[in-house]
C-alpha atoms as a PDB file:
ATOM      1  CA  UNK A   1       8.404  28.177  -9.324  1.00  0.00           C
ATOM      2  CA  UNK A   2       4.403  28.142  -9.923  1.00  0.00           C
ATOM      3  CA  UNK A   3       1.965  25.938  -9.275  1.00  0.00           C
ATOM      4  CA  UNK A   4       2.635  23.977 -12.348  1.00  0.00           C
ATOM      5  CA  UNK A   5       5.872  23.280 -11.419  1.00  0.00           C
ATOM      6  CA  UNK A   6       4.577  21.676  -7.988  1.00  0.00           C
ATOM      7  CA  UNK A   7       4.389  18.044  -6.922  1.00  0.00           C
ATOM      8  CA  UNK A   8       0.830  17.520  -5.235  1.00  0.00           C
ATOM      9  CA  UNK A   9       1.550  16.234  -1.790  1.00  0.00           C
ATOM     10  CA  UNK A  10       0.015  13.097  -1.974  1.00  0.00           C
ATOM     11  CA  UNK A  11       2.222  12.144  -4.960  1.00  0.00           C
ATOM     12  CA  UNK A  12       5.219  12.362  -2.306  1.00  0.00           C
ATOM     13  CA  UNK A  13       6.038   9.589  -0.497  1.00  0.00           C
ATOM     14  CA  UNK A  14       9.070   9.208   2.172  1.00  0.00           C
ATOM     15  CA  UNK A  15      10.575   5.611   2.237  1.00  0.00           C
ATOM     16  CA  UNK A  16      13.794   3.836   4.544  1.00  0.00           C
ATOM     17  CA  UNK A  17      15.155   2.504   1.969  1.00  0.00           C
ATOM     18  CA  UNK A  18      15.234   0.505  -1.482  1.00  0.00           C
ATOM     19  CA  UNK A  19      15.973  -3.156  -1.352  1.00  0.00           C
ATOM     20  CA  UNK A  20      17.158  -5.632  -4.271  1.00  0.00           C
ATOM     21  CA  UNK A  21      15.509  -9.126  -4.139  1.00  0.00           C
ATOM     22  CA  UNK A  22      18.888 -10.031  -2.577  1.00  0.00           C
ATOM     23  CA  UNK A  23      17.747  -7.794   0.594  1.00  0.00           C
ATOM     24  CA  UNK A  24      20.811  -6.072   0.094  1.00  0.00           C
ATOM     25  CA  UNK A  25      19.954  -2.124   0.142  1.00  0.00           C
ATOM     26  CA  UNK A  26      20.527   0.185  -2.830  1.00  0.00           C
ATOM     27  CA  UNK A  27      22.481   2.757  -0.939  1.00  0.00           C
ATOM     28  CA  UNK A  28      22.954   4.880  -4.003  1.00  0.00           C
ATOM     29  CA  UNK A  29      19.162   5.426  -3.932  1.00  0.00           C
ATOM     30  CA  UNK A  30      18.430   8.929  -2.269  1.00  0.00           C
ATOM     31  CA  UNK A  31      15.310   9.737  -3.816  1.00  0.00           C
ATOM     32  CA  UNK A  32      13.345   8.095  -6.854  1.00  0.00           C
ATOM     33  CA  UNK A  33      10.393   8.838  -9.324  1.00  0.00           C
ATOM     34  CA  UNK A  34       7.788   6.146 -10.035  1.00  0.00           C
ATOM     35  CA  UNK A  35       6.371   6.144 -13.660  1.00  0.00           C
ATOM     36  CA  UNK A  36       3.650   4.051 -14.874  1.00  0.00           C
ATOM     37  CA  UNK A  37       2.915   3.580 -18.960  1.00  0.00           C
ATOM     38  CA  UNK A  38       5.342   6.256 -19.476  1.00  0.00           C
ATOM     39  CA  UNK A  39       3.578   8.847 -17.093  1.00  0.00           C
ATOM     40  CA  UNK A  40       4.779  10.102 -13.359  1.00  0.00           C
ATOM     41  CA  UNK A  41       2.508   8.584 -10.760  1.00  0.00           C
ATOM     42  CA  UNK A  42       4.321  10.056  -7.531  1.00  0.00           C
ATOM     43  CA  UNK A  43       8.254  10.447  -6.060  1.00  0.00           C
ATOM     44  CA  UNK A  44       9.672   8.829  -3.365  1.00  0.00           C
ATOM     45  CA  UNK A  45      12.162  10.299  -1.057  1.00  0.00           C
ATOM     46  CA  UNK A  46      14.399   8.544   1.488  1.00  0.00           C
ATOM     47  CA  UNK A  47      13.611   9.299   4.832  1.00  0.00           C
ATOM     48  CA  UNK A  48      17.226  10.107   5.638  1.00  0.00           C
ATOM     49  CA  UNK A  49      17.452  13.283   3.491  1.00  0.00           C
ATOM     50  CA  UNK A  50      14.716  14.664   5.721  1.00  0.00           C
ATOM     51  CA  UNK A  51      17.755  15.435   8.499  1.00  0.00           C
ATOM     52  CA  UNK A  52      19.065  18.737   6.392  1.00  0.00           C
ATOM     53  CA  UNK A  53      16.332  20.645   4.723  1.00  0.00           C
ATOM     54  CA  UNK A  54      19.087  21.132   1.934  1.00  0.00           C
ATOM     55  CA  UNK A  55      19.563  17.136   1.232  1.00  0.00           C
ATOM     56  CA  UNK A  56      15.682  16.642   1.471  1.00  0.00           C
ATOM     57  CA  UNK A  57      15.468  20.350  -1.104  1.00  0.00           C
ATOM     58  CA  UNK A  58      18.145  18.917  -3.396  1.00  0.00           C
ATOM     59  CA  UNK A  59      16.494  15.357  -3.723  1.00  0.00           C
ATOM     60  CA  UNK A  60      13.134  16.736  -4.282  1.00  0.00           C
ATOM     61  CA  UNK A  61      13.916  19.265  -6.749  1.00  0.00           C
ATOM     62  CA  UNK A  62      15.908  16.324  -8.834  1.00  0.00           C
ATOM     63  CA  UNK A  63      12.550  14.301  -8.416  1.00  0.00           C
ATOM     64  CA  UNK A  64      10.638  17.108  -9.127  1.00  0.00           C
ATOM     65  CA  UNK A  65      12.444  17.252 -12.546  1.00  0.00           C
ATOM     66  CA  UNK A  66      11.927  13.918 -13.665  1.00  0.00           C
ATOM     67  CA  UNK A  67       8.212  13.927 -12.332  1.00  0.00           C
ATOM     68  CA  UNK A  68       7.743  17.716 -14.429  1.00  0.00           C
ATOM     69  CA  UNK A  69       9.490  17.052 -17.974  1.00  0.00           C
ATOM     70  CA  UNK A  70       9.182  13.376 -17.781  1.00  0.00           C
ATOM     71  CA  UNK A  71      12.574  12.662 -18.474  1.00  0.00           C
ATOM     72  CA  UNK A  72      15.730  10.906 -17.275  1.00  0.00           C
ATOM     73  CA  UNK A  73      19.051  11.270 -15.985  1.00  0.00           C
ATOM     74  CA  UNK A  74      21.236  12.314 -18.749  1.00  0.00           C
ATOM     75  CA  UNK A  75      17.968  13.560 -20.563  1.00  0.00           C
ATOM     76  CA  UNK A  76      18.811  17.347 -22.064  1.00  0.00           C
ATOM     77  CA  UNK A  77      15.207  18.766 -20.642  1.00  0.00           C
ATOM     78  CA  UNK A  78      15.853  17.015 -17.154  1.00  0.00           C
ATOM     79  CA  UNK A  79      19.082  18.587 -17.392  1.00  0.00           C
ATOM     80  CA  UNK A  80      17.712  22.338 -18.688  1.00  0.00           C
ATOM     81  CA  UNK A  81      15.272  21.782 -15.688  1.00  0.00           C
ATOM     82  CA  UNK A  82      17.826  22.072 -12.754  1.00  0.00           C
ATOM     83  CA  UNK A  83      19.859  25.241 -14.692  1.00  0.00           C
ATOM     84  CA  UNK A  84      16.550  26.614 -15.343  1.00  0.00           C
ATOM     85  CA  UNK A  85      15.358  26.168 -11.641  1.00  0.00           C
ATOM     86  CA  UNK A  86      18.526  27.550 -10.050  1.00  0.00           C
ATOM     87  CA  UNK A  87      18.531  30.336 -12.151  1.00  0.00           C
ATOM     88  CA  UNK A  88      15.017  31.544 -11.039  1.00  0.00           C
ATOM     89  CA  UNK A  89      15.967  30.861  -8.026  1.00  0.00           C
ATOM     90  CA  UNK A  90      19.160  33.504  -8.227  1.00  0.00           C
ATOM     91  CA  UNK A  91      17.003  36.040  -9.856  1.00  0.00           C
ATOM     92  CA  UNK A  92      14.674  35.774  -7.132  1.00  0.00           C
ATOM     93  CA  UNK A  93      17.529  36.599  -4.498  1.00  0.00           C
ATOM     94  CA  UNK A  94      18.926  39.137  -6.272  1.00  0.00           C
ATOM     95  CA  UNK A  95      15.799  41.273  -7.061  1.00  0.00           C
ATOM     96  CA  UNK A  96      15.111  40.596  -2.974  1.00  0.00           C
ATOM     97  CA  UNK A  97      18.469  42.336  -2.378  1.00  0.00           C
ATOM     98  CA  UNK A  98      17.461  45.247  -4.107  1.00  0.00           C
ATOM     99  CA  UNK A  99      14.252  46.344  -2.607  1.00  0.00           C
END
């Protein structure tokens, strides 16, 4: 993970929570990325996933996705962007093991 595969900071915003008009809370909503004209303007993650630094990792890598390759759930490069991630990820652990 390089630099251009980081989120400047003040594109990341925490939030309590997502509300329909209704006032009734979108529970489902952990973590969300804000486009404008087609183009990521910032992400927004729920302030509860900042209680386990793996919740909070997990949610901001998904972000991070969408935000990156511009693309959807369900979208094949989203998709490719997590396996890709997680595989750099295990190549950088192994190589660590074996210095």
């Amino acid at each position: 993970f390089g630099r251009k595969d980081a989120i400047p900071l003040d594109k990341v915003r925490i939030y309590e929570g997502m509300y329909f008009p209704s006032g009734r809370e979108a529970e489902s909503s952990e973590g969300i990325t804000f486009f404008e004209k087609g183009e990521p303007t910032g992400i927004g993650i729920k302030r509860s996933m900042l209680r386990k630094r793996e919740d909070f990792a997990a949610t901001y890598f998904h972000e991070a996705g969408h935000y990156l390759t511009k693309k959807f759930d369900g979208d094949r490069e989203h998709t490719d962007f997590g396996y890709e991630g997680m595989a750099r990820l295990a190549w950088k652990m192994m190589d660590r093991k074996r210095k």
